[in-house]
PDBML (XML) file of the C-alpha atoms, coordinates in Angstrom:
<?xml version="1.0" encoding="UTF-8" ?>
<PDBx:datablock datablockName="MODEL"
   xmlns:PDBx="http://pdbml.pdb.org/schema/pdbx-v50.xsd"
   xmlns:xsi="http://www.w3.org/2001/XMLSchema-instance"
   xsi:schemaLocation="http://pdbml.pdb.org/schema/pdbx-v50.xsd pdbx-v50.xsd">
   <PDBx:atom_siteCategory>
      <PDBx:atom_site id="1">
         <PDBx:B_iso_or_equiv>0.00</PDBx:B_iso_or_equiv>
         <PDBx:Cartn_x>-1.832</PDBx:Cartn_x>
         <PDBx:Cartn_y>-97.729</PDBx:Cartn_y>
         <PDBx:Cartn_z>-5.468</PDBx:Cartn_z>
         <PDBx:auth_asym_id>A</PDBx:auth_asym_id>
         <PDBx:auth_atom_id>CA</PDBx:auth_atom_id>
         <PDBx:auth_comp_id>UNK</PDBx:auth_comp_id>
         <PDBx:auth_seq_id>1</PDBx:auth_seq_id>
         <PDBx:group_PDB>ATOM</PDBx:group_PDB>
         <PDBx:label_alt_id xsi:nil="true" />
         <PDBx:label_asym_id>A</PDBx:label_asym_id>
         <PDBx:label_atom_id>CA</PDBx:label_atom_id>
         <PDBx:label_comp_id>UNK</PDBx:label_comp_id>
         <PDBx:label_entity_id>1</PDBx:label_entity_id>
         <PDBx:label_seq_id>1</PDBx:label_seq_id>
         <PDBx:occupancy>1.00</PDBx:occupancy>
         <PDBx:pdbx_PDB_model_num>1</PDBx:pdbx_PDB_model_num>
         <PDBx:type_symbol>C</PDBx:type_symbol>
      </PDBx:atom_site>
      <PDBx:atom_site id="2">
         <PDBx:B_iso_or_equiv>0.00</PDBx:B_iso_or_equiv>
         <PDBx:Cartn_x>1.765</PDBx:Cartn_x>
         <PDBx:Cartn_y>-97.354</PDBx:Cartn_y>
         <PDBx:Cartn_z>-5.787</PDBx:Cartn_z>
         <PDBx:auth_asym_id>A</PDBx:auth_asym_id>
         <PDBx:auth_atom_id>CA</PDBx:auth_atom_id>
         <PDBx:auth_comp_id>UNK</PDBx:auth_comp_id>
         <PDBx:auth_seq_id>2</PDBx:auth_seq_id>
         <PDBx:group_PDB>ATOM</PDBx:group_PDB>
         <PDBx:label_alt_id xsi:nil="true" />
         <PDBx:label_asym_id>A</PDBx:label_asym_id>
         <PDBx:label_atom_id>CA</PDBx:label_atom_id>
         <PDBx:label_comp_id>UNK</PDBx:label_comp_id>
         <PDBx:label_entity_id>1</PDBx:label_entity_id>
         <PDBx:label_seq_id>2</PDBx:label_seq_id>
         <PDBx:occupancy>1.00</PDBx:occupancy>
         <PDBx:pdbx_PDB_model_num>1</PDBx:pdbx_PDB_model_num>
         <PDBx:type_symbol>C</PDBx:type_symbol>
      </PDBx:atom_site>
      <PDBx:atom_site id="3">
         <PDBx:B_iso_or_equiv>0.00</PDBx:B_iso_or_equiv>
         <PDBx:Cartn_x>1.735</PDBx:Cartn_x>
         <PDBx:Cartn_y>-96.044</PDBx:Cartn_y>
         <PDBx:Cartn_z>-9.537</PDBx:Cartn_z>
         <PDBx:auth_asym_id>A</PDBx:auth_asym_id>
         <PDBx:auth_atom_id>CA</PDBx:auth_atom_id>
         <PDBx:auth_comp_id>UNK</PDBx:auth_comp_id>
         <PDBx:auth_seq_id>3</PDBx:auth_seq_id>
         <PDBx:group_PDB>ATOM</PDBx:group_PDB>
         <PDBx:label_alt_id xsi:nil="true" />
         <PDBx:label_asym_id>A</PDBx:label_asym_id>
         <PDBx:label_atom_id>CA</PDBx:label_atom_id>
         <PDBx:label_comp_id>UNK</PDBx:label_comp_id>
         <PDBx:label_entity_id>1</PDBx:label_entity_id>
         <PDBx:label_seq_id>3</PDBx:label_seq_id>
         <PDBx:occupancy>1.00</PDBx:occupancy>
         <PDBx:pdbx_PDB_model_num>1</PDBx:pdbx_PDB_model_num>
         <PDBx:type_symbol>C</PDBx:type_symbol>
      </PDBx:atom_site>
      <PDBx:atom_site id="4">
         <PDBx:B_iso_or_equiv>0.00</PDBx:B_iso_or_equiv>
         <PDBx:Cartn_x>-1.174</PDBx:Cartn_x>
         <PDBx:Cartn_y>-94.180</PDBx:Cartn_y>
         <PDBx:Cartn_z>-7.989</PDBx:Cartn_z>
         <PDBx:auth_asym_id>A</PDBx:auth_asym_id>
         <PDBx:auth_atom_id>CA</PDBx:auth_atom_id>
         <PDBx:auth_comp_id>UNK</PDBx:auth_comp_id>
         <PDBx:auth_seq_id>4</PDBx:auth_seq_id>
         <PDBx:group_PDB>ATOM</PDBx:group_PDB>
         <PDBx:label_alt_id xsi:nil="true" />
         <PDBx:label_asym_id>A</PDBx:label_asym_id>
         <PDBx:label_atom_id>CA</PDBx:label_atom_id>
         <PDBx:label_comp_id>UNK</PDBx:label_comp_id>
         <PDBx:label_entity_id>1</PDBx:label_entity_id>
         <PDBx:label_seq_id>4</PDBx:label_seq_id>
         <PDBx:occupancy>1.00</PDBx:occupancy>
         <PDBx:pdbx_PDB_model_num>1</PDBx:pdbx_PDB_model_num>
         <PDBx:type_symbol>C</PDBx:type_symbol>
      </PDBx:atom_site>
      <PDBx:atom_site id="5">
         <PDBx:B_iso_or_equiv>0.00</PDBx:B_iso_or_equiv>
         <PDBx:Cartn_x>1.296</PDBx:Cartn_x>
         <PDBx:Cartn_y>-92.387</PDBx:Cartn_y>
         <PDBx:Cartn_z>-5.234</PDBx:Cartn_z>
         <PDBx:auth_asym_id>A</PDBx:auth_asym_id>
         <PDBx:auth_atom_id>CA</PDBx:auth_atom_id>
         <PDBx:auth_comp_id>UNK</PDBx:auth_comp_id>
         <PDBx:auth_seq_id>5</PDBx:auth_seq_id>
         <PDBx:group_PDB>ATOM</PDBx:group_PDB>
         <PDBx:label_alt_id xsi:nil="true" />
         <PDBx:label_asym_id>A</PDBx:label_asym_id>
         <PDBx:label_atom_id>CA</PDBx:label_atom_id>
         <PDBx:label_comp_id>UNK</PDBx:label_comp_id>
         <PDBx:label_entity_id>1</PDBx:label_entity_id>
         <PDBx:label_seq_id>5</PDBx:label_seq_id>
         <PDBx:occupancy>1.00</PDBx:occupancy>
         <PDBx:pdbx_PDB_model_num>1</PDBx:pdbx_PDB_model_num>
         <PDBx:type_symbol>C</PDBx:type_symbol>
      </PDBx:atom_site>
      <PDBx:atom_site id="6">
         <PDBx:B_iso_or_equiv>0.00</PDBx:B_iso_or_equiv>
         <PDBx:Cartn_x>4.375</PDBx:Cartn_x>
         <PDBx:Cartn_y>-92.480</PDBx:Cartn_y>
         <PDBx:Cartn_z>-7.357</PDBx:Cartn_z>
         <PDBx:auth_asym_id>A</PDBx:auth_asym_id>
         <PDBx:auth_atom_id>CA</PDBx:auth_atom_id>
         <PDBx:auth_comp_id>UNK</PDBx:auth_comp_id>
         <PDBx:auth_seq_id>6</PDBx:auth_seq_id>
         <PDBx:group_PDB>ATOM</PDBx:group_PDB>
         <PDBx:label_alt_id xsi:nil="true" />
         <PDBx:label_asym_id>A</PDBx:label_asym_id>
         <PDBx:label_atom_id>CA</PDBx:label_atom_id>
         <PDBx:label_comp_id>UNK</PDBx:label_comp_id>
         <PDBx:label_entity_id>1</PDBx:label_entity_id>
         <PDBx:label_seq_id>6</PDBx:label_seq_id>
         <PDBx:occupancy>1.00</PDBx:occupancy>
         <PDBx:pdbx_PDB_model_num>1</PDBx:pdbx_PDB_model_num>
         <PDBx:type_symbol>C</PDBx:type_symbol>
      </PDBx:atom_site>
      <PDBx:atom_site id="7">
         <PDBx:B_iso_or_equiv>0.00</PDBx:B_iso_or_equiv>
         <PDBx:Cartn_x>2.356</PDBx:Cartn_x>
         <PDBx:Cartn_y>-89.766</PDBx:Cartn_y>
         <PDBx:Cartn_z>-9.519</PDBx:Cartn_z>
         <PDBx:auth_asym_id>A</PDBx:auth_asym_id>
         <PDBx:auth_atom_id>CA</PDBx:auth_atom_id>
         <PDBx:auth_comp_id>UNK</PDBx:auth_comp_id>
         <PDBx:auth_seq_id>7</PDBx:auth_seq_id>
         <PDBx:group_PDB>ATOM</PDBx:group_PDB>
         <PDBx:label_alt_id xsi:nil="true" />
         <PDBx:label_asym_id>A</PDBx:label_asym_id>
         <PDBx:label_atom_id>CA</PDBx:label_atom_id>
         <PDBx:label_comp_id>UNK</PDBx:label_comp_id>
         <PDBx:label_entity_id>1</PDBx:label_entity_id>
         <PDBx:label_seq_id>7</PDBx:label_seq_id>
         <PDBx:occupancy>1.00</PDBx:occupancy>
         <PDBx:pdbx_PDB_model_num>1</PDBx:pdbx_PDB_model_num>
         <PDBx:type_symbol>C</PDBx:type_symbol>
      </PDBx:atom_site>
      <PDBx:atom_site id="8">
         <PDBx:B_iso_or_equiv>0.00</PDBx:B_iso_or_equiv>
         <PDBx:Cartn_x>0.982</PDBx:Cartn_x>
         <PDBx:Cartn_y>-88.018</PDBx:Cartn_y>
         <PDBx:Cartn_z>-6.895</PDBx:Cartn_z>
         <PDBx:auth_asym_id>A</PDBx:auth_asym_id>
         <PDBx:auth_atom_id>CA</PDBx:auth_atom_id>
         <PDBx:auth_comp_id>UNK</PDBx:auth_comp_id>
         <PDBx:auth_seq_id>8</PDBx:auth_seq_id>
         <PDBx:group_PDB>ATOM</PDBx:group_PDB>
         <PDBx:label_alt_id xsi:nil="true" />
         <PDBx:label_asym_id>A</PDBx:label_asym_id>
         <PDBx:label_atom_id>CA</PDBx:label_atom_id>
         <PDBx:label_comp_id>UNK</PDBx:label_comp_id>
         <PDBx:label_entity_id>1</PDBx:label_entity_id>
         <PDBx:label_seq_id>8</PDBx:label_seq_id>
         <PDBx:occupancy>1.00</PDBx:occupancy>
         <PDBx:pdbx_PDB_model_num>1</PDBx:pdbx_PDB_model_num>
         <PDBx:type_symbol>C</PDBx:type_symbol>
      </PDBx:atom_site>
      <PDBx:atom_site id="9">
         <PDBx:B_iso_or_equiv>0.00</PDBx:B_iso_or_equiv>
         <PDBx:Cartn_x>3.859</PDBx:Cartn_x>
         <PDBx:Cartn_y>-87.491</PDBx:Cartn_y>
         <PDBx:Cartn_z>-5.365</PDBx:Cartn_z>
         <PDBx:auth_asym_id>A</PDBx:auth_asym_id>
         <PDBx:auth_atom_id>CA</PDBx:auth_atom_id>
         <PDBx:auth_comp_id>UNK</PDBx:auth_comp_id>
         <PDBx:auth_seq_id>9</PDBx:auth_seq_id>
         <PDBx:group_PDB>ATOM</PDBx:group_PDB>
         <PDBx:label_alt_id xsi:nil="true" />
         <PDBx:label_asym_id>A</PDBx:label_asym_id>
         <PDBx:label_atom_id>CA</PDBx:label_atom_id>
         <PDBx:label_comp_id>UNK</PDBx:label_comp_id>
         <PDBx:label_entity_id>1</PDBx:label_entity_id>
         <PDBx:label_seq_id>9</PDBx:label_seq_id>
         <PDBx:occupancy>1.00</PDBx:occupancy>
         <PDBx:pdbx_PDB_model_num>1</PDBx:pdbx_PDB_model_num>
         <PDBx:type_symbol>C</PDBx:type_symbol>
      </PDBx:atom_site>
      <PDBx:atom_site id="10">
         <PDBx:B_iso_or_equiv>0.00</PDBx:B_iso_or_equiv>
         <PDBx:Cartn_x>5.789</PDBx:Cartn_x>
         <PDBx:Cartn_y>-86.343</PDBx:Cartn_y>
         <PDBx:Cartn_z>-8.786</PDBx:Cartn_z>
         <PDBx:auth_asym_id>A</PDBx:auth_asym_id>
         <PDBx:auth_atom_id>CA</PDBx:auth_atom_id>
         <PDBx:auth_comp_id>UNK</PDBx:auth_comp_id>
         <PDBx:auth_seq_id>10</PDBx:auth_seq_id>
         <PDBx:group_PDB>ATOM</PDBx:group_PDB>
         <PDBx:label_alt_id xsi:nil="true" />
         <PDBx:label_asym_id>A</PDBx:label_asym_id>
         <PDBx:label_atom_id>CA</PDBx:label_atom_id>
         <PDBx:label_comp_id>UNK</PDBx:label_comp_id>
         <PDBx:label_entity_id>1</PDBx:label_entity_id>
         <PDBx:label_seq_id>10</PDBx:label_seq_id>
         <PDBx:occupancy>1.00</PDBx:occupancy>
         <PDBx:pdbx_PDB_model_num>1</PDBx:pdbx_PDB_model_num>
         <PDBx:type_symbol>C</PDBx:type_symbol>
      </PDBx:atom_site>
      <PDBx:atom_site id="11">
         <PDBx:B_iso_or_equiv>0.00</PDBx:B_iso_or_equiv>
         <PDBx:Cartn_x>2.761</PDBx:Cartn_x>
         <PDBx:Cartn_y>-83.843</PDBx:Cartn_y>
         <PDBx:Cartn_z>-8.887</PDBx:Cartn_z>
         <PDBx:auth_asym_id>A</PDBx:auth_asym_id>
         <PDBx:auth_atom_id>CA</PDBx:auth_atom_id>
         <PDBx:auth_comp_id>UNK</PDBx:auth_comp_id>
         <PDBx:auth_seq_id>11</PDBx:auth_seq_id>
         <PDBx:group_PDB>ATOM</PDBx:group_PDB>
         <PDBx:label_alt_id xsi:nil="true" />
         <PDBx:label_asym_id>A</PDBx:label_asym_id>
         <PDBx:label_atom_id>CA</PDBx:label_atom_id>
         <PDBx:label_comp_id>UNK</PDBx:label_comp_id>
         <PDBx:label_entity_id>1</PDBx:label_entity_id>
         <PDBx:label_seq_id>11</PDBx:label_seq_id>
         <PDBx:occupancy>1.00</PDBx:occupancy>
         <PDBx:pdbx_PDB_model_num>1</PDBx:pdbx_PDB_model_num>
         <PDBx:type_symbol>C</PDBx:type_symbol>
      </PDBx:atom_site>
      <PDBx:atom_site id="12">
         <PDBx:B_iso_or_equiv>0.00</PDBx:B_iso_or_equiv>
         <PDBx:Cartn_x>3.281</PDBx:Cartn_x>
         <PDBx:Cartn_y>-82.118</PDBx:Cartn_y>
         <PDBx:Cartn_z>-5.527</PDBx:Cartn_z>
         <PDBx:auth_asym_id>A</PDBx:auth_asym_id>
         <PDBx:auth_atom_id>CA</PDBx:auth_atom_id>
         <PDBx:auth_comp_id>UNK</PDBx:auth_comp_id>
         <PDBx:auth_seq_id>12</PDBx:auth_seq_id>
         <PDBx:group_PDB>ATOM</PDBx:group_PDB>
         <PDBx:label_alt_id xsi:nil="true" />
         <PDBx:label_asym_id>A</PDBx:label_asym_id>
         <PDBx:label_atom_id>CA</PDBx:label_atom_id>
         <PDBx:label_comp_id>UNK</PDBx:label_comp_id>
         <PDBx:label_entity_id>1</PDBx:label_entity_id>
         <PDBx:label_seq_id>12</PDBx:label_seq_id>
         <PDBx:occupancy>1.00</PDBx:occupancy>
         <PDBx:pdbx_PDB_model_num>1</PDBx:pdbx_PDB_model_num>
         <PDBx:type_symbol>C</PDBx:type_symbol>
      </PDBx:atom_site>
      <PDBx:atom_site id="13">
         <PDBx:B_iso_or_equiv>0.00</PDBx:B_iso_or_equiv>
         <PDBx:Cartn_x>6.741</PDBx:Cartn_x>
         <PDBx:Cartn_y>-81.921</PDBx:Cartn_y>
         <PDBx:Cartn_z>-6.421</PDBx:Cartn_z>
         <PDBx:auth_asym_id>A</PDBx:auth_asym_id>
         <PDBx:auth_atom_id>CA</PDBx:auth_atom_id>
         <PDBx:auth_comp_id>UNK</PDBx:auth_comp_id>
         <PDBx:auth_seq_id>13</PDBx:auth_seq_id>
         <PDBx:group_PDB>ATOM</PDBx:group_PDB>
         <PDBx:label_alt_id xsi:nil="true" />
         <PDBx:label_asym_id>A</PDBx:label_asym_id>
         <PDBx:label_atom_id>CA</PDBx:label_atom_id>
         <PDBx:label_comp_id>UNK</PDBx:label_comp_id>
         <PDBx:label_entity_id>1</PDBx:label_entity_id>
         <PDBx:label_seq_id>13</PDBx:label_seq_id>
         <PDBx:occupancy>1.00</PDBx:occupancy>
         <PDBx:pdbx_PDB_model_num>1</PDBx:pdbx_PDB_model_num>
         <PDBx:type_symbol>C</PDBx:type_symbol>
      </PDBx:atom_site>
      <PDBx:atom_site id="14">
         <PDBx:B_iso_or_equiv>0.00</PDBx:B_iso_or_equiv>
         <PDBx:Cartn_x>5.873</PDBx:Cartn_x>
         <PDBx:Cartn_y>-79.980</PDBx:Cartn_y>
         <PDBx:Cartn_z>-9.762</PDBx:Cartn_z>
         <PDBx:auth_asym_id>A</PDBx:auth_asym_id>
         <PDBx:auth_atom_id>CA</PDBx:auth_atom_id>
         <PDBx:auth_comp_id>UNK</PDBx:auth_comp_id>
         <PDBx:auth_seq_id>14</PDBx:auth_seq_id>
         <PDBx:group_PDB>ATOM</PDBx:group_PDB>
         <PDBx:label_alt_id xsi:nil="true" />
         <PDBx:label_asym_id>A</PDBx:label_asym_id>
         <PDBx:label_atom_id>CA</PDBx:label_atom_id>
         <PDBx:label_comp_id>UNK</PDBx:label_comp_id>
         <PDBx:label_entity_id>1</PDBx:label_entity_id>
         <PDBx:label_seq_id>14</PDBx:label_seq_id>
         <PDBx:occupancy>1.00</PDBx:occupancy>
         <PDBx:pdbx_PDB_model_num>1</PDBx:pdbx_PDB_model_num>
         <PDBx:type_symbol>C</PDBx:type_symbol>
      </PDBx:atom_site>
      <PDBx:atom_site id="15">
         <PDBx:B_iso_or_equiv>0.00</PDBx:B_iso_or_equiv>
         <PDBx:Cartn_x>7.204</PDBx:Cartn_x>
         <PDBx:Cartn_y>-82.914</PDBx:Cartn_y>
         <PDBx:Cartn_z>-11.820</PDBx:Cartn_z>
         <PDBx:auth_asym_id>A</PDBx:auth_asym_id>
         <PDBx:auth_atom_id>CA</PDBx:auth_atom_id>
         <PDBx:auth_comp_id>UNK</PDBx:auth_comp_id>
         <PDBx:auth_seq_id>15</PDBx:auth_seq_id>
         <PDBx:group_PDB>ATOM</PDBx:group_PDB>
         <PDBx:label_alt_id xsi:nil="true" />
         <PDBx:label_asym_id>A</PDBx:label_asym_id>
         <PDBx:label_atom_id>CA</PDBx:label_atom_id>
         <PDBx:label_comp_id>UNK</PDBx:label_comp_id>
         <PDBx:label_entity_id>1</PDBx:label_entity_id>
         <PDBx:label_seq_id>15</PDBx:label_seq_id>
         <PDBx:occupancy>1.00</PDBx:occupancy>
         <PDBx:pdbx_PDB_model_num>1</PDBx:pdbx_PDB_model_num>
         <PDBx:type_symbol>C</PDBx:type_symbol>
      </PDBx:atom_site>
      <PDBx:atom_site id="16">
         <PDBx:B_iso_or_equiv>0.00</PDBx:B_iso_or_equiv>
         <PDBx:Cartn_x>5.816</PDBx:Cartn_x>
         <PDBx:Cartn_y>-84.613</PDBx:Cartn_y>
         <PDBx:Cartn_z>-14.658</PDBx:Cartn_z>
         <PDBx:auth_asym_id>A</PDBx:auth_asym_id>
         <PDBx:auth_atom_id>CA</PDBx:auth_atom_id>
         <PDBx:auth_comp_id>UNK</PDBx:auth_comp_id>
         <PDBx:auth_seq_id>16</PDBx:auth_seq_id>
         <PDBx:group_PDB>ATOM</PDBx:group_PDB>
         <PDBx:label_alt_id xsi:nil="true" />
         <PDBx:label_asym_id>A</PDBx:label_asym_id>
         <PDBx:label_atom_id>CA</PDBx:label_atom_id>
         <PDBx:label_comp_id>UNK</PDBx:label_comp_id>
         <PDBx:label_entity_id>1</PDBx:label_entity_id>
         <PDBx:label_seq_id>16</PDBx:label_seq_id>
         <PDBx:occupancy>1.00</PDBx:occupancy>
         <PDBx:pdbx_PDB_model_num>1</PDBx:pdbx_PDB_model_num>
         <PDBx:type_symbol>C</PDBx:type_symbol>
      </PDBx:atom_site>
      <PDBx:atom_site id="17">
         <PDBx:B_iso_or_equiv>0.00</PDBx:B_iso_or_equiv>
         <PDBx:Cartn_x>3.685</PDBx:Cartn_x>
         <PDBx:Cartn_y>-87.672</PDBx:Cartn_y>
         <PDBx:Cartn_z>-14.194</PDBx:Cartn_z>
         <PDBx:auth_asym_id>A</PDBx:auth_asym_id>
         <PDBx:auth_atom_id>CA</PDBx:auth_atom_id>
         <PDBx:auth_comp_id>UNK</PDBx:auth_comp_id>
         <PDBx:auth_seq_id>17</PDBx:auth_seq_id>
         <PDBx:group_PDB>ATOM</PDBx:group_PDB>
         <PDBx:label_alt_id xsi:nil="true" />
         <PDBx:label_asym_id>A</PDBx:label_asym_id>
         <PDBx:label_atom_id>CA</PDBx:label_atom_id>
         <PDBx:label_comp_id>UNK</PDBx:label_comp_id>
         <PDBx:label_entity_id>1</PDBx:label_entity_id>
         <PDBx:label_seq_id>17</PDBx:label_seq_id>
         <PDBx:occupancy>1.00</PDBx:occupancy>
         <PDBx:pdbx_PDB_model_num>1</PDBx:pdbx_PDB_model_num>
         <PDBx:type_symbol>C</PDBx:type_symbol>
      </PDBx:atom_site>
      <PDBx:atom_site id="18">
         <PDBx:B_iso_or_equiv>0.00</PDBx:B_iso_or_equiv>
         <PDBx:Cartn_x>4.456</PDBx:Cartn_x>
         <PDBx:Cartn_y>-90.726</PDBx:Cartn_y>
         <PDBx:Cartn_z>-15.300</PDBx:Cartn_z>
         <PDBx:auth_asym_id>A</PDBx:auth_asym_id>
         <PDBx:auth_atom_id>CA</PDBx:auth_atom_id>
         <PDBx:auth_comp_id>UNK</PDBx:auth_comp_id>
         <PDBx:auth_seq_id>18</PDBx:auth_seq_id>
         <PDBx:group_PDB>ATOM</PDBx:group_PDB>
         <PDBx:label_alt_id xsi:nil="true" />
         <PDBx:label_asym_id>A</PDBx:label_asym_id>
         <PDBx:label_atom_id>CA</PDBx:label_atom_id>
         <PDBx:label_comp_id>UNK</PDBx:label_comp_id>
         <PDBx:label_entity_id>1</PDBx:label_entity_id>
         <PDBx:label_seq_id>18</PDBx:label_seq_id>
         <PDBx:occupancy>1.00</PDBx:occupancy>
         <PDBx:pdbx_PDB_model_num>1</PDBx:pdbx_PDB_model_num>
         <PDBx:type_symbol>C</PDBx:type_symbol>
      </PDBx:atom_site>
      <PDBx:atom_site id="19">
         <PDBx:B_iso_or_equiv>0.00</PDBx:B_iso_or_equiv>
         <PDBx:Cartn_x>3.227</PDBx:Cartn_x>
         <PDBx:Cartn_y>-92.702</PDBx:Cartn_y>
         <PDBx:Cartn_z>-18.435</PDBx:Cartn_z>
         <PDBx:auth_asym_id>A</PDBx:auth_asym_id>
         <PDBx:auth_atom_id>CA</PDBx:auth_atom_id>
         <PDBx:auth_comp_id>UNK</PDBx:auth_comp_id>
         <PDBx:auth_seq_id>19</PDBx:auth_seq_id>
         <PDBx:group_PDB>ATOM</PDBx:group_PDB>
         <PDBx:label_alt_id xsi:nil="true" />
         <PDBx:label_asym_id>A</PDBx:label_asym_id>
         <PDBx:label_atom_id>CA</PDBx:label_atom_id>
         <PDBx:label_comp_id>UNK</PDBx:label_comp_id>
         <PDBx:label_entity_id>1</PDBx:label_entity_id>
         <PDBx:label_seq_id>19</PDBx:label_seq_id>
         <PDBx:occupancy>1.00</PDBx:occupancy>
         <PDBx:pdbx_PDB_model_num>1</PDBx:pdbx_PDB_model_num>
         <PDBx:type_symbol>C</PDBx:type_symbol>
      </PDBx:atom_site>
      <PDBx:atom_site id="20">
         <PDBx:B_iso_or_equiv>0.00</PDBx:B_iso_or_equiv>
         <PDBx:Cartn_x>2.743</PDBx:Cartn_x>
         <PDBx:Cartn_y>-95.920</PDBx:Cartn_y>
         <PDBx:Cartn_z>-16.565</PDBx:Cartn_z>
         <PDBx:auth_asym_id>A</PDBx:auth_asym_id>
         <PDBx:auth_atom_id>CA</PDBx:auth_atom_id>
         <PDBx:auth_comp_id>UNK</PDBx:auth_comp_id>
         <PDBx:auth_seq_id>20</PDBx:auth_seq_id>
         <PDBx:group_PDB>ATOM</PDBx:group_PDB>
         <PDBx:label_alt_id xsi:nil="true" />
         <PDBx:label_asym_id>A</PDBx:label_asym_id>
         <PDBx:label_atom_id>CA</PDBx:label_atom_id>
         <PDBx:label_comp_id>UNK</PDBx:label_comp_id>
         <PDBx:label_entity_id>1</PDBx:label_entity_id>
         <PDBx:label_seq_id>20</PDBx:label_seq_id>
         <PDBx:occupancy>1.00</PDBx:occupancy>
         <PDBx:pdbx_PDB_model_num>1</PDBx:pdbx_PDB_model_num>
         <PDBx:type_symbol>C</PDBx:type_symbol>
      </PDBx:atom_site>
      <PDBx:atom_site id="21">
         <PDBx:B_iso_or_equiv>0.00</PDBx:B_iso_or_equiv>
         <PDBx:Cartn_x>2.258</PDBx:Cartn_x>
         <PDBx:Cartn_y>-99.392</PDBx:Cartn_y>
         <PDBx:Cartn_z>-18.248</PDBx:Cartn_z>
         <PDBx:auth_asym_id>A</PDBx:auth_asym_id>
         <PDBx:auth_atom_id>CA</PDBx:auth_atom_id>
         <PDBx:auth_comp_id>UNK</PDBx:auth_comp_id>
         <PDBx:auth_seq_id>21</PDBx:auth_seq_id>
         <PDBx:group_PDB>ATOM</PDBx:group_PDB>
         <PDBx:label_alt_id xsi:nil="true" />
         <PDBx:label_asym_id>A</PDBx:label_asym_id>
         <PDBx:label_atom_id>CA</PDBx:label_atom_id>
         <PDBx:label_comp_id>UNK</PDBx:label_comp_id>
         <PDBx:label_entity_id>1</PDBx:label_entity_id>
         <PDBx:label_seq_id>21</PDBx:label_seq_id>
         <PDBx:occupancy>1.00</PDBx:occupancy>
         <PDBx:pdbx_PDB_model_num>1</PDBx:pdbx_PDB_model_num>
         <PDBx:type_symbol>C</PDBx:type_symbol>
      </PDBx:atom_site>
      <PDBx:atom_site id="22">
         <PDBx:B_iso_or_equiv>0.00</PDBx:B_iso_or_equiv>
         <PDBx:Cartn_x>-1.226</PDBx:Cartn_x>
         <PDBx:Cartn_y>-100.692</PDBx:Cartn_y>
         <PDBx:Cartn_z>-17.788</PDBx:Cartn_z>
         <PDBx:auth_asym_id>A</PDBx:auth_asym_id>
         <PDBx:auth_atom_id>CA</PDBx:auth_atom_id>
         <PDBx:auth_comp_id>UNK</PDBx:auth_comp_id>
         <PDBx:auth_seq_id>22</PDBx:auth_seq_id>
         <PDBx:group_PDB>ATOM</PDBx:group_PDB>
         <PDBx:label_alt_id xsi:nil="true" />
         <PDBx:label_asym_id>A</PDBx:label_asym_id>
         <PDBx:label_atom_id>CA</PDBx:label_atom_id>
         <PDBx:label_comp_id>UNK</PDBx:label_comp_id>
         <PDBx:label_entity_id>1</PDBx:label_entity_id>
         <PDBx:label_seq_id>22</PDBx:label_seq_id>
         <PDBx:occupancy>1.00</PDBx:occupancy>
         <PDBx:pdbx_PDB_model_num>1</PDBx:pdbx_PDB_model_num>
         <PDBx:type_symbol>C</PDBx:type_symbol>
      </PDBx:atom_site>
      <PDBx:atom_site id="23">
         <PDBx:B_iso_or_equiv>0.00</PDBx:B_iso_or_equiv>
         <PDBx:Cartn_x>-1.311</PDBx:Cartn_x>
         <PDBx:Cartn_y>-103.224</PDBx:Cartn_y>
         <PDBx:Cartn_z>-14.433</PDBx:Cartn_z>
         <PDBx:auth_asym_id>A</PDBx:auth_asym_id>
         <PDBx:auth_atom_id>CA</PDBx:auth_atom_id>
         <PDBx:auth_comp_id>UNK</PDBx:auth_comp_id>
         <PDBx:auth_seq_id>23</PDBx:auth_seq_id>
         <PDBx:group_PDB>ATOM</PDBx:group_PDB>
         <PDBx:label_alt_id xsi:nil="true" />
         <PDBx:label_asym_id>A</PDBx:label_asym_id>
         <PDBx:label_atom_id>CA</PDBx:label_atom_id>
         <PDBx:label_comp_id>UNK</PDBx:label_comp_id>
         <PDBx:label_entity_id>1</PDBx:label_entity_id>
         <PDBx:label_seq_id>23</PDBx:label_seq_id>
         <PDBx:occupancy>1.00</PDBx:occupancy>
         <PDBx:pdbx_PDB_model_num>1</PDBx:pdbx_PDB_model_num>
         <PDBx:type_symbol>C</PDBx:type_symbol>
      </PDBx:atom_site>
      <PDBx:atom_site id="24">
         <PDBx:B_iso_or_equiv>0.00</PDBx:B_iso_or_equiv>
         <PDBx:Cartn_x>-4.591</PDBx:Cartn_x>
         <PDBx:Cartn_y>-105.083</PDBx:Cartn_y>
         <PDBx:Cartn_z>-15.310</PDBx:Cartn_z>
         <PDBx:auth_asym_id>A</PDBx:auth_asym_id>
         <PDBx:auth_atom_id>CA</PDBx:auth_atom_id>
         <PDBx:auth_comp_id>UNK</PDBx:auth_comp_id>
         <PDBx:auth_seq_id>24</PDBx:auth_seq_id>
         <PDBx:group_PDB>ATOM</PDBx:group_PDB>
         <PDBx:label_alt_id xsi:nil="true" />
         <PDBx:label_asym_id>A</PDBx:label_asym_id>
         <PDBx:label_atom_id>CA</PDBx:label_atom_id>
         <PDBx:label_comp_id>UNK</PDBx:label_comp_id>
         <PDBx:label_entity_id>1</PDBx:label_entity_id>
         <PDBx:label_seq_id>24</PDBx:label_seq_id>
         <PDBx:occupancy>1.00</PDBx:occupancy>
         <PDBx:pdbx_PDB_model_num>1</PDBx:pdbx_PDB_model_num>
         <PDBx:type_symbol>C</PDBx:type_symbol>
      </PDBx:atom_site>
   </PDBx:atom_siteCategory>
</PDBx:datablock>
């Protein structure tokens, strides 16, 4: 959830998403 509104977040702010390591 986190990653989840770490990107969101970078997407509303017209920023590139991250390329997150897998969690599970």
């Amino acid at each position: 959830a986190a990653n989840g509104r770490t990107n969101q977040d970078r997407i509303e702010a017209g920023e590139d998403t991250f390329d997150f390591e897998p969690v599970v």
